[in-house]
PDB file of N, CA and C in Angstrom:
ATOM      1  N   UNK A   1       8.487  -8.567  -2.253  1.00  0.00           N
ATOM      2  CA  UNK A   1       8.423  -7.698  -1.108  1.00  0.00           C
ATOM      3  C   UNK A   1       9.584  -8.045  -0.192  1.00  0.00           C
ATOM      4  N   UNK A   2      10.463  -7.061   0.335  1.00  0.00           N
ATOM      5  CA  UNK A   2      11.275  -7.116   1.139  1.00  0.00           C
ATOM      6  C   UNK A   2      11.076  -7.609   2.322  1.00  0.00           C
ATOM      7  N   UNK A   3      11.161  -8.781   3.184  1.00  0.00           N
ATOM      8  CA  UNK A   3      11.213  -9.182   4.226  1.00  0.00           C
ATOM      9  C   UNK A   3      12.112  -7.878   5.300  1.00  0.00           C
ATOM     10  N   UNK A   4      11.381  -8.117   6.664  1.00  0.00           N
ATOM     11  CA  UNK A   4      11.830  -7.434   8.093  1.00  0.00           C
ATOM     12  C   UNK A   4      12.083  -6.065   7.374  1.00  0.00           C
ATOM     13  N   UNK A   5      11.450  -5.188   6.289  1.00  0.00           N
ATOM     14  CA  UNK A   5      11.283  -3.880   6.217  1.00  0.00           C
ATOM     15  C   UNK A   5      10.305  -3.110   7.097  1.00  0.00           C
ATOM     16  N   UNK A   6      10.886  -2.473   7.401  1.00  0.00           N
ATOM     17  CA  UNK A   6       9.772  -1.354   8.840  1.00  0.00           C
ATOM     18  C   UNK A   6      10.110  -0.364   8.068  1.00  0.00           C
ATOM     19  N   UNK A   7       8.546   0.114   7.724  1.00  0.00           N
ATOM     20  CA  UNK A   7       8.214   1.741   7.146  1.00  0.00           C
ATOM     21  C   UNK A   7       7.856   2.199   8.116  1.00  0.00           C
ATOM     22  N   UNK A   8       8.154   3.415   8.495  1.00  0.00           N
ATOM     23  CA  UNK A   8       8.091   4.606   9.173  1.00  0.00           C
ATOM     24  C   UNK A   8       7.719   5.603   8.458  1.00  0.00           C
ATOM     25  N   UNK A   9       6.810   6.469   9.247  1.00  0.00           N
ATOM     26  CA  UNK A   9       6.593   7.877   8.587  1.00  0.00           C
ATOM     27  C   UNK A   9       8.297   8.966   8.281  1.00  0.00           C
ATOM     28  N   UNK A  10       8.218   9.653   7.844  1.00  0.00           N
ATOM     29  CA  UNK A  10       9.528  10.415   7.207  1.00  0.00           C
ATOM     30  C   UNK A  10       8.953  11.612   7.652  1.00  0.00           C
ATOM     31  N   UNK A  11       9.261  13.029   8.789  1.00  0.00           N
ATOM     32  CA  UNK A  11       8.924  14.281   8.663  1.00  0.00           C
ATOM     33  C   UNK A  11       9.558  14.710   7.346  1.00  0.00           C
ATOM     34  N   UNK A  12      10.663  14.859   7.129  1.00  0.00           N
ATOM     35  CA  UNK A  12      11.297  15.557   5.629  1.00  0.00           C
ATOM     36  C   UNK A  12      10.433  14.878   4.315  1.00  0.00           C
ATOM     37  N   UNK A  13       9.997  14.390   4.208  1.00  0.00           N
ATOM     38  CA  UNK A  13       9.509  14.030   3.045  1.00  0.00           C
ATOM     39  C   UNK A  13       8.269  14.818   2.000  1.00  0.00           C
ATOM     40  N   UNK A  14       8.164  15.159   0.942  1.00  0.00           N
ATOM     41  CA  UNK A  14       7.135  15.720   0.806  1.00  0.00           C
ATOM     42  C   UNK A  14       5.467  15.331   0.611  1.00  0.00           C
ATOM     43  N   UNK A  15       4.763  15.344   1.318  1.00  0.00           N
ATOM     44  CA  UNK A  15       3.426  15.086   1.386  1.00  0.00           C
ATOM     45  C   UNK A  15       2.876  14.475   0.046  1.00  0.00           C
ATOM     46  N   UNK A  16       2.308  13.547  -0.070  1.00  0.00           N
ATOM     47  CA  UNK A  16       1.946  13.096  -1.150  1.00  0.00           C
ATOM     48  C   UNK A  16       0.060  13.226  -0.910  1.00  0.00           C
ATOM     49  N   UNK A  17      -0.443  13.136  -2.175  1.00  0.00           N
ATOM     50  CA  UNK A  17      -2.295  12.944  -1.977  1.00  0.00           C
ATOM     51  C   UNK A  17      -2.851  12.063  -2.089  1.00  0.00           C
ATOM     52  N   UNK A  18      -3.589  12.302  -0.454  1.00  0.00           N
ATOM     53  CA  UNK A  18      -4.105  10.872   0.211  1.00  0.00           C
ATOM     54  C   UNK A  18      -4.932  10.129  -0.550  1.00  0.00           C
ATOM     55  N   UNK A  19      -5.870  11.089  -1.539  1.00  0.00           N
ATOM     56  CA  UNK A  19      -7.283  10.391  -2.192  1.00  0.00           C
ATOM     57  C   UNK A  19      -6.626   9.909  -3.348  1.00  0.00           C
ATOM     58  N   UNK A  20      -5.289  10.124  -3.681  1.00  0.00           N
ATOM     59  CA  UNK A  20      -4.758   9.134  -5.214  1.00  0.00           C
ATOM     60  C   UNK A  20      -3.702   7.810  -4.353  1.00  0.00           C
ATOM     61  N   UNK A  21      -3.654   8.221  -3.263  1.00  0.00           N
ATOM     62  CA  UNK A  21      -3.492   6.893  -2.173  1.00  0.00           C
ATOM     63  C   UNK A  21      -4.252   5.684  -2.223  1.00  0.00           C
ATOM     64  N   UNK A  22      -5.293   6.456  -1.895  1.00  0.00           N
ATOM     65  CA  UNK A  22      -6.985   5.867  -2.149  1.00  0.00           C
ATOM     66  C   UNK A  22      -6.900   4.576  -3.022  1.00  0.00           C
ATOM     67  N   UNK A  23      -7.276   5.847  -4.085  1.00  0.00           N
ATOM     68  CA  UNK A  23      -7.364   4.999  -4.955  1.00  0.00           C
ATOM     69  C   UNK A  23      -6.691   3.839  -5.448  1.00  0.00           C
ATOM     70  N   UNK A  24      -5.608   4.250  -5.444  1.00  0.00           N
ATOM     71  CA  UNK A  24      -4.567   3.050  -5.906  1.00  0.00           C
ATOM     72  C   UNK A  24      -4.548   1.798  -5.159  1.00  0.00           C
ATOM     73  N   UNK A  25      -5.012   1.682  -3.589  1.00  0.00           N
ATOM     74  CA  UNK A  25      -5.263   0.881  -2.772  1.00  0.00           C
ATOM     75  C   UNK A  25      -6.416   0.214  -3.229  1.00  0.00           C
ATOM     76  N   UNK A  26      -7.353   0.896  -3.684  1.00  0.00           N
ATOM     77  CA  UNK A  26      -8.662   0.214  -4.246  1.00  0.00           C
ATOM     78  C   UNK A  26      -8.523  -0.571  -5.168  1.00  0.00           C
ATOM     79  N   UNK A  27      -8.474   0.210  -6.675  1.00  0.00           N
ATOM     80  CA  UNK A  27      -7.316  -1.099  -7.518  1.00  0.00           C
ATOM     81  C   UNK A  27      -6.996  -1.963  -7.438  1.00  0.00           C
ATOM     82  N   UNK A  28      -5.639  -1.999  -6.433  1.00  0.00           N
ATOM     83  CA  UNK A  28      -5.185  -2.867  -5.782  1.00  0.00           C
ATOM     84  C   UNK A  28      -6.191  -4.117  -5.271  1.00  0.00           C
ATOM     85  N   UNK A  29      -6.723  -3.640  -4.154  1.00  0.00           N
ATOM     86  CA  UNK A  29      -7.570  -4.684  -3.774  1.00  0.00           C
ATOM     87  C   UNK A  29      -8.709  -5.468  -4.836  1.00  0.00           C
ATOM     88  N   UNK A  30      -9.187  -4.689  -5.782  1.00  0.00           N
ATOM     89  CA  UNK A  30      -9.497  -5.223  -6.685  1.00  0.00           C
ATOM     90  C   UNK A  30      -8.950  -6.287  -7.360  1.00  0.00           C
ATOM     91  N   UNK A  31      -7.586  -6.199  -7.805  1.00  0.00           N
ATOM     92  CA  UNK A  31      -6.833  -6.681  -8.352  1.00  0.00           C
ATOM     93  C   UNK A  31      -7.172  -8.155  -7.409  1.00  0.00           C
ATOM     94  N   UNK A  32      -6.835  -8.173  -6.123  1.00  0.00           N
ATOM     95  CA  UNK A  32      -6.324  -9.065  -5.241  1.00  0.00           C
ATOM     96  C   UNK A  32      -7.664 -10.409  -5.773  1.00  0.00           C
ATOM     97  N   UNK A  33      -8.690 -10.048  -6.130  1.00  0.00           N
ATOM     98  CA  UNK A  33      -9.617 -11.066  -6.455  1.00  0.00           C
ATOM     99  C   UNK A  33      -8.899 -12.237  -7.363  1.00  0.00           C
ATOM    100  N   UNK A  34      -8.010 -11.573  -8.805  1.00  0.00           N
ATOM    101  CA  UNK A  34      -7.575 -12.540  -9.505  1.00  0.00           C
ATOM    102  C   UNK A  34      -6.257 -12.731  -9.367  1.00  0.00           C
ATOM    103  N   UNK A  35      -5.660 -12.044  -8.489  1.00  0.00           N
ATOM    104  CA  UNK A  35      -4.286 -12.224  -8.033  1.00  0.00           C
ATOM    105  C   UNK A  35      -3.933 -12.693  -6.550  1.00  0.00           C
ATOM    106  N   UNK A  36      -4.519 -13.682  -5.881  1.00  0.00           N
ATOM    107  CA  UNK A  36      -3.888 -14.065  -4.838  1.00  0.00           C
ATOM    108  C   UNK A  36      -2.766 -14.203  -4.525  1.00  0.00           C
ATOM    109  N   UNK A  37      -1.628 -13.985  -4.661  1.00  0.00           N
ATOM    110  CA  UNK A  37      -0.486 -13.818  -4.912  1.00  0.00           C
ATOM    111  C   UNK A  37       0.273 -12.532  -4.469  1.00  0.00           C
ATOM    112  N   UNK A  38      -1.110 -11.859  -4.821  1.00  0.00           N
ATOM    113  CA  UNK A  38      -0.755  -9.969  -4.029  1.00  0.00           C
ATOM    114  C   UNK A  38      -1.247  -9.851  -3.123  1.00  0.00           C
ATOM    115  N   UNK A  39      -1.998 -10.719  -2.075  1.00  0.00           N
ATOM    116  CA  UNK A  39      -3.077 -10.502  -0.992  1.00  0.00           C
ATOM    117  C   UNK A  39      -1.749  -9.473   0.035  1.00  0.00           C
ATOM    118  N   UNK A  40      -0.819 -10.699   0.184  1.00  0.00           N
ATOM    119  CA  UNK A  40      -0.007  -9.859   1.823  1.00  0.00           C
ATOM    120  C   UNK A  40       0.623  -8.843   0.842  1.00  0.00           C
ATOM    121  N   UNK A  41       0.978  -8.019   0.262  1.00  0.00           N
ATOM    122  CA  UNK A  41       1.740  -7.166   0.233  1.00  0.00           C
ATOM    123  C   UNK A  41       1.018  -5.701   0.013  1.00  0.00           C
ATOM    124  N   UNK A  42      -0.755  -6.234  -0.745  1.00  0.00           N
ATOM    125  CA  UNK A  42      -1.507  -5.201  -0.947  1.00  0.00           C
ATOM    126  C   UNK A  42      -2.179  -5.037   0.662  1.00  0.00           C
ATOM    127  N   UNK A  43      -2.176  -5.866   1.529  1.00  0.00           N
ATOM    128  CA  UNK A  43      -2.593  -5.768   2.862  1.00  0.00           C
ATOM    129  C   UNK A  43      -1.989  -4.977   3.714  1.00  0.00           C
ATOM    130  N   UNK A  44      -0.309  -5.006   3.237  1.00  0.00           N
ATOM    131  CA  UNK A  44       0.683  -4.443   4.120  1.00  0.00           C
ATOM    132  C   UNK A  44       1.072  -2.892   3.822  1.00  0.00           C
ATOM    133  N   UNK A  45       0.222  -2.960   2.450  1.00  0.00           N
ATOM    134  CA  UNK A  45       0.197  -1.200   1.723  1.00  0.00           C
ATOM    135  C   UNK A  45      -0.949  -0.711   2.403  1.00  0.00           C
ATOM    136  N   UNK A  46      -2.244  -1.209   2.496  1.00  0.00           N
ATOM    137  CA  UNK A  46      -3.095  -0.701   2.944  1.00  0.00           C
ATOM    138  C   UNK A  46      -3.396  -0.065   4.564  1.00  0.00           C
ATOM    139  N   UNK A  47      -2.112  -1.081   4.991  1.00  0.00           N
ATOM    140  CA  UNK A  47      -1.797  -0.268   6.610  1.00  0.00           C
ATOM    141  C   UNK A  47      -1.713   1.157   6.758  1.00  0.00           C
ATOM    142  N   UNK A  48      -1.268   1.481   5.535  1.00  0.00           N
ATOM    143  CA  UNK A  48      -1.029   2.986   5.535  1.00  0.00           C
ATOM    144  C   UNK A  48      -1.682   3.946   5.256  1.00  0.00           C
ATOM    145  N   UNK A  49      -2.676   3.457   5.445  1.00  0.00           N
ATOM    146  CA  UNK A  49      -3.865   4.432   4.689  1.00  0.00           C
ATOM    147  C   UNK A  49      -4.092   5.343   5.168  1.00  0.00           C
TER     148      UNK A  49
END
């Protein structure tokens, strides 16, 4: 993960779908049980929810 990256929302960008957002965040956190290793970066995805 890139250190001192600031995501910002993008108006030009095209809309992506929130509930396959979702999901993938879920996964994710799933994941995070046997992967401690992904805790901060799946934490720092999930800001965006």
């Amino acid at each position: 993960m890139e250190q001192n990256l600031k995501l910002c929302p993008d108006d030009d960008s095209p809309h992506v779908d929130a509930s396959s957002y979702r999901r993938l965040i879920g996964r994710l956190l799933y994941l995070t049980v046997t992967r401690p290793d992904i805790v901060y970066s799946v934490s720092q995805l999930s800001q965006f929810l």
